[in-house]
C-alpha atoms as a PDB file:
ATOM      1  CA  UNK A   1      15.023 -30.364  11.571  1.00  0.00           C
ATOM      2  CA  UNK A   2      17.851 -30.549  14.109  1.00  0.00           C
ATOM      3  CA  UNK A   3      20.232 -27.662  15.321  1.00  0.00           C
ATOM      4  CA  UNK A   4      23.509 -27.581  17.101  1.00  0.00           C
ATOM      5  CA  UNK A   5      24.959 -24.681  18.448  1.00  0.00           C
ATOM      6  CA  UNK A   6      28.400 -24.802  17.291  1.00  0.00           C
ATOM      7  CA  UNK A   7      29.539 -21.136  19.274  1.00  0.00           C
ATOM      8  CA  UNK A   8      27.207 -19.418  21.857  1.00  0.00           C
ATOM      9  CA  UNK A   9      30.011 -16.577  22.379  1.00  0.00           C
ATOM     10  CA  UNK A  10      31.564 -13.754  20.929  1.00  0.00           C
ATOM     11  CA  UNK A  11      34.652 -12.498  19.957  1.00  0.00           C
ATOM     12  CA  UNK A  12      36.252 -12.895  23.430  1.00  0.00           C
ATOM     13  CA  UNK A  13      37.911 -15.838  24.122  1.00  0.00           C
ATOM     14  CA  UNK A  14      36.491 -18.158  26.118  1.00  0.00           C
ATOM     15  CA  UNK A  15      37.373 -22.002  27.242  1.00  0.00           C
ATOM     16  CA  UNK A  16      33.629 -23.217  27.335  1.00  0.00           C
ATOM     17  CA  UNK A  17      32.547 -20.876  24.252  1.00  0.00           C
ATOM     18  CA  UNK A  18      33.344 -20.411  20.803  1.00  0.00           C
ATOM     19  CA  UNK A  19      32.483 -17.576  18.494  1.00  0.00           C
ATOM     20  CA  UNK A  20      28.875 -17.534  16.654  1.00  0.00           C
ATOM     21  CA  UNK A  21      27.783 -20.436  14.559  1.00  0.00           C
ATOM     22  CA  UNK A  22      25.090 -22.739  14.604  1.00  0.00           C
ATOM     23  CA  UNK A  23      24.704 -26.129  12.212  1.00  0.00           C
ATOM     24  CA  UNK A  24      21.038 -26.773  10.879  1.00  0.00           C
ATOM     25  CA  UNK A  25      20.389 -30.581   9.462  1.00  0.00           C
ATOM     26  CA  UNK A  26      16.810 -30.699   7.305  1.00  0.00           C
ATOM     27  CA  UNK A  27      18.190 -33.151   4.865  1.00  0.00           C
ATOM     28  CA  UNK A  28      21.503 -35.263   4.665  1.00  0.00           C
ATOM     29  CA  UNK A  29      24.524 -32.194   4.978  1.00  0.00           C
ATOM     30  CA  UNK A  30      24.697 -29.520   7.200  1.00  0.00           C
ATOM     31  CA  UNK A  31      23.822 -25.591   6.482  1.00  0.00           C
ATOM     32  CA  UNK A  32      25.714 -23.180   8.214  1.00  0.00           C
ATOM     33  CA  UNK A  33      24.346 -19.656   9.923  1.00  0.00           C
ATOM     34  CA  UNK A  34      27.564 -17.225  10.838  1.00  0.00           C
ATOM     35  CA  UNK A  35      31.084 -19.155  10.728  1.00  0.00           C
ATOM     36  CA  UNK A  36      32.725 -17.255  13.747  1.00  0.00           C
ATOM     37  CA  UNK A  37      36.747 -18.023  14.408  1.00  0.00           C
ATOM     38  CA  UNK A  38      37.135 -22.301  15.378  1.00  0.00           C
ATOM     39  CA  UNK A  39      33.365 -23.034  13.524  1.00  0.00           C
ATOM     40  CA  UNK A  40      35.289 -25.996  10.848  1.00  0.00           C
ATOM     41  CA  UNK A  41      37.109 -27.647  14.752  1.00  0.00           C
ATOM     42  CA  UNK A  42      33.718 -27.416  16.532  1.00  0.00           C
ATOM     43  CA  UNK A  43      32.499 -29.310  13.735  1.00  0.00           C
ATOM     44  CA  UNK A  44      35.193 -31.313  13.390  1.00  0.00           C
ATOM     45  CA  UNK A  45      34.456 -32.489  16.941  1.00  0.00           C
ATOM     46  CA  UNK A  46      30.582 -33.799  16.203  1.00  0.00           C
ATOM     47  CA  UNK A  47      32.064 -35.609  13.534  1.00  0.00           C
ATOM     48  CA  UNK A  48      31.264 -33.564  10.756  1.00  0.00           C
ATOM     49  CA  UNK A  49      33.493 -32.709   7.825  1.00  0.00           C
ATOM     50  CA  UNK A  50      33.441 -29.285   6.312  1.00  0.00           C
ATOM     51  CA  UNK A  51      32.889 -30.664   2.999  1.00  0.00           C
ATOM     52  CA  UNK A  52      30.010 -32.072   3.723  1.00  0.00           C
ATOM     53  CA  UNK A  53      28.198 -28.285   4.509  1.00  0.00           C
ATOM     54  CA  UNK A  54      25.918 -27.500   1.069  1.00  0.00           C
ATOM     55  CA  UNK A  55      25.324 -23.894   2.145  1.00  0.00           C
ATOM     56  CA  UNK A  56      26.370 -21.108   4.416  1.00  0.00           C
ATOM     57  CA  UNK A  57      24.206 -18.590   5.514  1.00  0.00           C
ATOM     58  CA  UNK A  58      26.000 -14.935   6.814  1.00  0.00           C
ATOM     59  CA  UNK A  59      24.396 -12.826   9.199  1.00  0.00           C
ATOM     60  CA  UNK A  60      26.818  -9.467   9.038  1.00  0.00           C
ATOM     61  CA  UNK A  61      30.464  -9.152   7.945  1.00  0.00           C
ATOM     62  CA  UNK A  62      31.620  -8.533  11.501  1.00  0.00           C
ATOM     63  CA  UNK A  63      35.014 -10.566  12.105  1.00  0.00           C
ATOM     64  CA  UNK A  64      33.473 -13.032  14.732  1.00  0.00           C
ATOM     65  CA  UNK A  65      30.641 -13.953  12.818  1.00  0.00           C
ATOM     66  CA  UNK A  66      32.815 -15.073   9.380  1.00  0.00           C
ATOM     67  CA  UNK A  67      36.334 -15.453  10.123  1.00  0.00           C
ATOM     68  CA  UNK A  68      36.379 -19.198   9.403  1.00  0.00           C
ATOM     69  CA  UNK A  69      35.500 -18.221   5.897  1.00  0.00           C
ATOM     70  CA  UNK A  70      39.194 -17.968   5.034  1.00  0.00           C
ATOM     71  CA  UNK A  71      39.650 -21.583   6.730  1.00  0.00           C
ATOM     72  CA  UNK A  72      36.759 -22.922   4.647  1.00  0.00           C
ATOM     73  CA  UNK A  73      38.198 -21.945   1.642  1.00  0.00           C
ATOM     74  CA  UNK A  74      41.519 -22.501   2.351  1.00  0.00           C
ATOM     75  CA  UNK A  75      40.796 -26.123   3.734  1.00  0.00           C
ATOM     76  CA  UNK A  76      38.341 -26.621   0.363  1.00  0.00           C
ATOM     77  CA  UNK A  77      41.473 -26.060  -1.823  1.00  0.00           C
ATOM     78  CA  UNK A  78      43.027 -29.502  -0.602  1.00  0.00           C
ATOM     79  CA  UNK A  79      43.179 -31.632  -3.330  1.00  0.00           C
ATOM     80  CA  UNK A  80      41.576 -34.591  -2.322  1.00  0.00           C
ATOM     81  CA  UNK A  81      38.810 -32.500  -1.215  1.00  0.00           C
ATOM     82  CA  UNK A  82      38.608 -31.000  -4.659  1.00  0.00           C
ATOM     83  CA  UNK A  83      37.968 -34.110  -6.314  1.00  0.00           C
ATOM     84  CA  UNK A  84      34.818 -34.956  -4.417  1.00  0.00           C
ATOM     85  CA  UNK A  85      33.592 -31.457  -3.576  1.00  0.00           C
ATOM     86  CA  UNK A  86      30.380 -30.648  -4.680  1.00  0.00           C
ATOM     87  CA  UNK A  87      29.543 -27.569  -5.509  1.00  0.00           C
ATOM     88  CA  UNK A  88      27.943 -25.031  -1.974  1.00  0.00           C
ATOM     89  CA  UNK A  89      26.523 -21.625  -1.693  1.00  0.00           C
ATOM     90  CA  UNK A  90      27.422 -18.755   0.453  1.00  0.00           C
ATOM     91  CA  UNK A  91      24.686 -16.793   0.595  1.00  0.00           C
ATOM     92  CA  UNK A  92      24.270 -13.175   3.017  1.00  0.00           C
ATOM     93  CA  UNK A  93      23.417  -9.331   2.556  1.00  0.00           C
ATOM     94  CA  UNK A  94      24.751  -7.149  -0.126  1.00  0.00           C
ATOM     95  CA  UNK A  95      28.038  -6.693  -0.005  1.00  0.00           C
ATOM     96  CA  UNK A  96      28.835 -10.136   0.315  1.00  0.00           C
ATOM     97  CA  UNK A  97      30.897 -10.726  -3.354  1.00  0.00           C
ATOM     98  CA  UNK A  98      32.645  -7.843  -2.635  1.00  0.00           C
ATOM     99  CA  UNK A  99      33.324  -8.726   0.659  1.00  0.00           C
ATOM    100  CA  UNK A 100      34.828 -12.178   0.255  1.00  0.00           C
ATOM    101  CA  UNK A 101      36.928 -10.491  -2.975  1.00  0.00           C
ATOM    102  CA  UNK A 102      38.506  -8.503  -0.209  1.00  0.00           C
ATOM    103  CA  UNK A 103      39.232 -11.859   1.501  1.00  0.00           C
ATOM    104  CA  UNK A 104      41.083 -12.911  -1.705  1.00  0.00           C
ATOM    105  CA  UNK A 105      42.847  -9.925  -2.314  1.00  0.00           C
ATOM    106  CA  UNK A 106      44.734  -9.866   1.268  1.00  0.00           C
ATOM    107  CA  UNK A 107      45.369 -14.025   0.969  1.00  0.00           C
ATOM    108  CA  UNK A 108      46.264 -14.032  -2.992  1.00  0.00           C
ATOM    109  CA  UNK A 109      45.241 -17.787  -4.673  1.00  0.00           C
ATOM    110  CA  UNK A 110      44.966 -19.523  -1.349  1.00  0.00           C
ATOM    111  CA  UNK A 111      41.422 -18.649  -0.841  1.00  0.00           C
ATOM    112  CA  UNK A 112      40.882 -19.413  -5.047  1.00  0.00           C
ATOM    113  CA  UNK A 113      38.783 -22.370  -5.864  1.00  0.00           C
ATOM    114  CA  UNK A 114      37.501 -23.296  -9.168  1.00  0.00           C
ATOM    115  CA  UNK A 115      34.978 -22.083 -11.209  1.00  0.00           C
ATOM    116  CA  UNK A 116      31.890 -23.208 -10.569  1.00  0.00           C
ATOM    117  CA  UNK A 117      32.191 -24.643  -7.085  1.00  0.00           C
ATOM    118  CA  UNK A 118      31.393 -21.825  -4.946  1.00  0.00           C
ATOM    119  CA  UNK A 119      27.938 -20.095  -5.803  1.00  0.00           C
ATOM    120  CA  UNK A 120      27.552 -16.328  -4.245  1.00  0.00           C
ATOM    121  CA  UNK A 121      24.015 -15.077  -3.527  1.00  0.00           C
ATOM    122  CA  UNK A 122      23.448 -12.018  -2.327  1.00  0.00           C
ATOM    123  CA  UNK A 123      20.085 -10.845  -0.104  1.00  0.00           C
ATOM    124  CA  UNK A 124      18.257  -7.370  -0.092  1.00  0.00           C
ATOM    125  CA  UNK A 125      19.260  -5.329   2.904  1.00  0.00           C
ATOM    126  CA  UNK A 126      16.332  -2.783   2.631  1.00  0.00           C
ATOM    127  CA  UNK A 127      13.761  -5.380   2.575  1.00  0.00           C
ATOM    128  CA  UNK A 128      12.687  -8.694   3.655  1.00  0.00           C
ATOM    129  CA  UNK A 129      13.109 -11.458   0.540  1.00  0.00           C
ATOM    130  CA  UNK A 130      12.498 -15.075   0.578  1.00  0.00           C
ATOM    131  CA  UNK A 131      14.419 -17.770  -0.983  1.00  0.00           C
ATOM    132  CA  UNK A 132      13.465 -21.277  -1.740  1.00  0.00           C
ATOM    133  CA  UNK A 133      15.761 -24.649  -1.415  1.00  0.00           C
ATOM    134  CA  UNK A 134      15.765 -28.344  -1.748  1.00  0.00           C
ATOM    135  CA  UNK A 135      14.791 -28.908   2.188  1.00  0.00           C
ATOM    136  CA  UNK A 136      13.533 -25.816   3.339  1.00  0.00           C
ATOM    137  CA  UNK A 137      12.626 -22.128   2.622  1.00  0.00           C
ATOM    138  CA  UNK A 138      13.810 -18.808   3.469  1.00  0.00           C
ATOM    139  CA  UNK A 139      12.973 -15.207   4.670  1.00  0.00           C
ATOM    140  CA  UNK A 140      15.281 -12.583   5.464  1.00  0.00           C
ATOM    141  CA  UNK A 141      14.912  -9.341   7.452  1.00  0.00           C
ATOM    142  CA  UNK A 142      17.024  -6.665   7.470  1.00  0.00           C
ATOM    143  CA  UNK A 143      18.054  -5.862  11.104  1.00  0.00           C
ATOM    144  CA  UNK A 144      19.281  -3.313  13.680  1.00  0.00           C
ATOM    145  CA  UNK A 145      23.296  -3.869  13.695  1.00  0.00           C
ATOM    146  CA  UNK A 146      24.971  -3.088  10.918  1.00  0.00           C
ATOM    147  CA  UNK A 147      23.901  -1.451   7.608  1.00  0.00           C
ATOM    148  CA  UNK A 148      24.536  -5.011   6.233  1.00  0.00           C
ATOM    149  CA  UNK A 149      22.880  -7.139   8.890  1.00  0.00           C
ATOM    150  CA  UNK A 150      20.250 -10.099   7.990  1.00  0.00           C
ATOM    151  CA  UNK A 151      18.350 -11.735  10.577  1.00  0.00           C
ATOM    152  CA  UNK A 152      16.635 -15.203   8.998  1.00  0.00           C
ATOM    153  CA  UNK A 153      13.853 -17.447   8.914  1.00  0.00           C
ATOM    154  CA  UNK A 154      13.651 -20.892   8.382  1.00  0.00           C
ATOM    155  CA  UNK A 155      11.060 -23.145   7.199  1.00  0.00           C
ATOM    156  CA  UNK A 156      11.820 -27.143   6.720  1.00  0.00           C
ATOM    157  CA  UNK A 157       9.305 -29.424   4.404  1.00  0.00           C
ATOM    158  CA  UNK A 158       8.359 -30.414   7.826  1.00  0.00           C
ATOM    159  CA  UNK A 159       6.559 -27.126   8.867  1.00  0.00           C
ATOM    160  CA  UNK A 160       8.693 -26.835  11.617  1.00  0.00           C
ATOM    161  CA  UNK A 161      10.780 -23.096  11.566  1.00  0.00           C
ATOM    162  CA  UNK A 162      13.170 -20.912  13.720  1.00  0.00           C
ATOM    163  CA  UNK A 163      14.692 -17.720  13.524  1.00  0.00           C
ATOM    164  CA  UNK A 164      18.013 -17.044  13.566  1.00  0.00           C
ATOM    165  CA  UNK A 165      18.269 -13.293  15.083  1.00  0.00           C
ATOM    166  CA  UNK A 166      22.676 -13.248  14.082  1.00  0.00           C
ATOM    167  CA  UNK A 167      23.513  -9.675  16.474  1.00  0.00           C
ATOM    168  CA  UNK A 168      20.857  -7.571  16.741  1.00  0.00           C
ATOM    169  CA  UNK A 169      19.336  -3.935  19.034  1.00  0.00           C
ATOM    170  CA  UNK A 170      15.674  -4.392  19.868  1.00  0.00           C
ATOM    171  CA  UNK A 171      13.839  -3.831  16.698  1.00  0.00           C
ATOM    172  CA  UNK A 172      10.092  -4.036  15.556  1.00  0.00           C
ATOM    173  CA  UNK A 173      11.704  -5.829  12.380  1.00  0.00           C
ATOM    174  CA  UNK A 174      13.072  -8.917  14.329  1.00  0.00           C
ATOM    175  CA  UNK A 175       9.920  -9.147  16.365  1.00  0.00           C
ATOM    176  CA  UNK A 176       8.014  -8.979  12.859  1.00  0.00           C
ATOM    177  CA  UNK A 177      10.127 -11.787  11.510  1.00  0.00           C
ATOM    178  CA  UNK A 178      10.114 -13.877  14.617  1.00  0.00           C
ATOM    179  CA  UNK A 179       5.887 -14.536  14.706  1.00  0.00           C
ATOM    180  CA  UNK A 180       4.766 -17.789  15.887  1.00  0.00           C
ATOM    181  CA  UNK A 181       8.213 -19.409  15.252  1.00  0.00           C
ATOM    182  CA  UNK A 182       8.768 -22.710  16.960  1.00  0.00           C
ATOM    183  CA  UNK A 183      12.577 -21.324  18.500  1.00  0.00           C
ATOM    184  CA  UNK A 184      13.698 -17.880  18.196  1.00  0.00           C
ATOM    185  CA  UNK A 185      17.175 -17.880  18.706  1.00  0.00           C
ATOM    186  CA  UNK A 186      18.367 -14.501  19.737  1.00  0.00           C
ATOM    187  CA  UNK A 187      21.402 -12.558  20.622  1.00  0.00           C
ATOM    188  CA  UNK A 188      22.010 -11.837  24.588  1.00  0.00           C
ATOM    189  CA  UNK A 189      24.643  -9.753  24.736  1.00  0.00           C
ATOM    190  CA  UNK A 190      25.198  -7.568  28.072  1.00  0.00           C
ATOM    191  CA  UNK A 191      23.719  -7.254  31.128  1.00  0.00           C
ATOM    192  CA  UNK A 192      20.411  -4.915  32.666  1.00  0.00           C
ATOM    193  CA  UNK A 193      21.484  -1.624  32.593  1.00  0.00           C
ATOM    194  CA  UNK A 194      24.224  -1.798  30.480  1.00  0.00           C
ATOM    195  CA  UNK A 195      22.718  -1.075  27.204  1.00  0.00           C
ATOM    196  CA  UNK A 196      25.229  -1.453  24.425  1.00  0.00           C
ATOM    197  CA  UNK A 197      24.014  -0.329  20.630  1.00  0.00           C
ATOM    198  CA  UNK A 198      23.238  -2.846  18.321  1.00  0.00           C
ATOM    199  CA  UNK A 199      22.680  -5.983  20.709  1.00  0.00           C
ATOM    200  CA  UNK A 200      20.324  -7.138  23.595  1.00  0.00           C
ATOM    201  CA  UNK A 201      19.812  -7.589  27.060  1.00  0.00           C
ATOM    202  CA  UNK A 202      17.823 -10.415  28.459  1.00  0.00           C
ATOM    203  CA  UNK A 203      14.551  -8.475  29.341  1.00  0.00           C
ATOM    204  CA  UNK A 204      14.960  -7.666  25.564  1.00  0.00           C
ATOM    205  CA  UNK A 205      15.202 -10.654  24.250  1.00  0.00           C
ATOM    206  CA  UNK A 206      12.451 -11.999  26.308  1.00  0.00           C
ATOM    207  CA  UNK A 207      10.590  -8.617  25.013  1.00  0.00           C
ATOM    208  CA  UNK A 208      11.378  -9.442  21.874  1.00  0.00           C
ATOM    209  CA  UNK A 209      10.082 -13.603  21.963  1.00  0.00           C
ATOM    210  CA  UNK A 210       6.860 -12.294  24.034  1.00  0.00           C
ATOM    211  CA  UNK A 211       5.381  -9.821  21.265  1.00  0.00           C
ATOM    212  CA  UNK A 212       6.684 -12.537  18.833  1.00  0.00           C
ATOM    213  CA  UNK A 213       4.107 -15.217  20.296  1.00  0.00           C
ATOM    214  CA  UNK A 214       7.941 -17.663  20.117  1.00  0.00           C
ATOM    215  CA  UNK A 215       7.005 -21.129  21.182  1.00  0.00           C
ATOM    216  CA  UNK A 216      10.622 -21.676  22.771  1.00  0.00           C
ATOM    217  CA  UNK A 217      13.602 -18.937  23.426  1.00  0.00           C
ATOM    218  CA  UNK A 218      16.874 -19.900  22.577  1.00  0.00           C
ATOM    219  CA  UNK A 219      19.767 -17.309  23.599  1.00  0.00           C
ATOM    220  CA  UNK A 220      23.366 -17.647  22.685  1.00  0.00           C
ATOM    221  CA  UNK A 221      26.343 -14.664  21.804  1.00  0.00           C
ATOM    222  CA  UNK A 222      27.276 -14.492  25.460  1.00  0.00           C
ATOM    223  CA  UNK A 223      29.648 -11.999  26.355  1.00  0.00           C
ATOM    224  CA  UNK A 224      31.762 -12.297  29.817  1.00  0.00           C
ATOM    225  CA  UNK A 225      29.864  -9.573  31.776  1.00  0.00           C
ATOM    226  CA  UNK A 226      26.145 -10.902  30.951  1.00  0.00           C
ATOM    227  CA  UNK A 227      27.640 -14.376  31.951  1.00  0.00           C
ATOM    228  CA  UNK A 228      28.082 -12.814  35.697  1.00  0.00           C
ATOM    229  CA  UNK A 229      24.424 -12.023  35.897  1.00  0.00           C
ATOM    230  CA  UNK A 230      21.124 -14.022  35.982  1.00  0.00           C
ATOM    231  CA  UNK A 231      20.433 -14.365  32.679  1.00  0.00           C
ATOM    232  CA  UNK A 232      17.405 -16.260  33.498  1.00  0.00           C
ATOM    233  CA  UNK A 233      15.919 -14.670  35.789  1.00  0.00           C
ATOM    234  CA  UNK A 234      16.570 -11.349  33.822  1.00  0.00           C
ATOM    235  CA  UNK A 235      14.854 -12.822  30.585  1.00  0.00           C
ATOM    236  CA  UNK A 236      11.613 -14.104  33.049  1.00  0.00           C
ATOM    237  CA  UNK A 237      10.983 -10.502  33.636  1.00  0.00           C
ATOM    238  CA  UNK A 238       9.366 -10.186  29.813  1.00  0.00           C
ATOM    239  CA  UNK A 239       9.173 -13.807  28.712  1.00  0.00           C
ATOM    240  CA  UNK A 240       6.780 -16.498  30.425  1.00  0.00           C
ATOM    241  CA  UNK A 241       7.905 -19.451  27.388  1.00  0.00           C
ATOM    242  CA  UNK A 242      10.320 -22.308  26.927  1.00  0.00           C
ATOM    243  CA  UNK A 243      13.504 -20.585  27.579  1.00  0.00           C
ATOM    244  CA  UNK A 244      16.907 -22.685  26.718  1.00  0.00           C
ATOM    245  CA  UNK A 245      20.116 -20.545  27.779  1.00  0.00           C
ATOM    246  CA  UNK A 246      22.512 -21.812  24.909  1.00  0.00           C
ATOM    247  CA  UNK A 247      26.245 -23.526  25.254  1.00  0.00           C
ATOM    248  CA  UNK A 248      28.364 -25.442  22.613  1.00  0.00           C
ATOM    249  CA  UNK A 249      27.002 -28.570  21.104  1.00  0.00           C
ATOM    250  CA  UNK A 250      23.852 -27.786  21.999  1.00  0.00           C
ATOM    251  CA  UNK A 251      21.586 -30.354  20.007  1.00  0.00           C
ATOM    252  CA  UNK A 252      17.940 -29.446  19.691  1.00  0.00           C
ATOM    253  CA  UNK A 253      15.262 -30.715  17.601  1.00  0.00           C
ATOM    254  CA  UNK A 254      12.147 -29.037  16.145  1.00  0.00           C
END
């Protein structure tokens, strides 16, 4: 299983940073996990065409985590990509049909494909439930963010797994999910001290990847004040493992 970190930032603009996506490969196409604003040119730039992804995973509904949605499906609607498209799957928490027919109302029959080529599947946001694929299996956790907010698991045929934490407080339910995963890739947010609701700090993500027994931290969702500080040295306060500070086209393999 290979990833690349598509976006390690947030919504703010940044030169070096694009908003939240990562691209998993345990078989022959790519699987998306959040499709943040610029996710289809960042893959563009690896080489990799957006008809090629098979399945997109959302974390929350939060603009910079799925605002390249409306260029997926607007791109998808080319004609030439119609022909050979094969059909994918959007899947995230509840809310998710309704949700992307918001999308359509606003942009009319741009974002309209047809029937049968985009599959919608919908997760439990009150409980953890488990999904199996071609190339790997499942688990999702409902998280502290939103009321909407999925934080997922991933096993490959392999045996190899990470965790994908999408934004996310400090949470028993993320440290539940994460045990004994090979990378836990987590959320880092702000900076010590400045605490914001519904993401982390890097003592609390190392917190977090400590209790989980994580053989290797991965953090990424950078915004501009945390990326003044020591993130590293912050995170060593609580976590002793294989930390990897994240950046675009990040390739890692598990």
């Amino acid at each position: 299983m290979k990833i690349i970190v598509l976006g390690s930032g947030t919504s703010v603009p940044l030169p070096f940073r694009a908003s939240p996506s990562i691209a998993v490969f345990s078989g022959d196409d790519p699987v998306l996990f959040d499709l943040g604003p610029g996710t289809l040119r960042q893959l563009a730039r690896i080489g990799i065409s957006h008809e090629r992804i098979k399945q997109i995973f959302i974390s929350h509904f939060h603009p910079d985590h799925t605002a390249d949605l409306i260029h997926f499906l607007f791109a998808t609607r080319d004609p030439k990509i119609m022909e050979r498209r094969r059909p994918f799957v959007i899947t995230g928490p509840m809310g998710l049909e309704a949700f992307l027919k918001r999308l359509r109302n606003a942009y009319g029959k741009w974002l309209d494909l047809p029937e049968g080529l985009e599959i919608i599947e919908e997760l439990d946001i009150h409980k953890p439930e488990k999904r199996t694929y071609k190339d790997y299996n499942i688990m999702s956790q409902p998280i502290r963010h939103t009321p909407n907010s999925l934080a997922y698991r991933i096993h490959d045929r392999s045996g190899g797994s990470f965790v994908y934490s999408g934004d996310t407080s400090y949470c028993d339910e993320i440290v539940d999910v994460a045990s004994d995963c090979d990378i836990l890739i987590l959320e880092c947010s702000y900076p010590e001290g400045e605490d914001v609701e519904g993401h982390l700090t890097p003592s609390q993500a190392g917190r977090i990847a400590t209790l989980a027994g994580s053989k290797k931290l991965l953090l990424i969702h950078f915004y501009p004040e945390v990326l003044g500080t020591d993130i590293a040295m912050d995170c060593r306060k609580t976590y002793k493992g294989e930390l990897i500070l994240g950046r675009d086209m990040l390739h890692i393999s598990i």
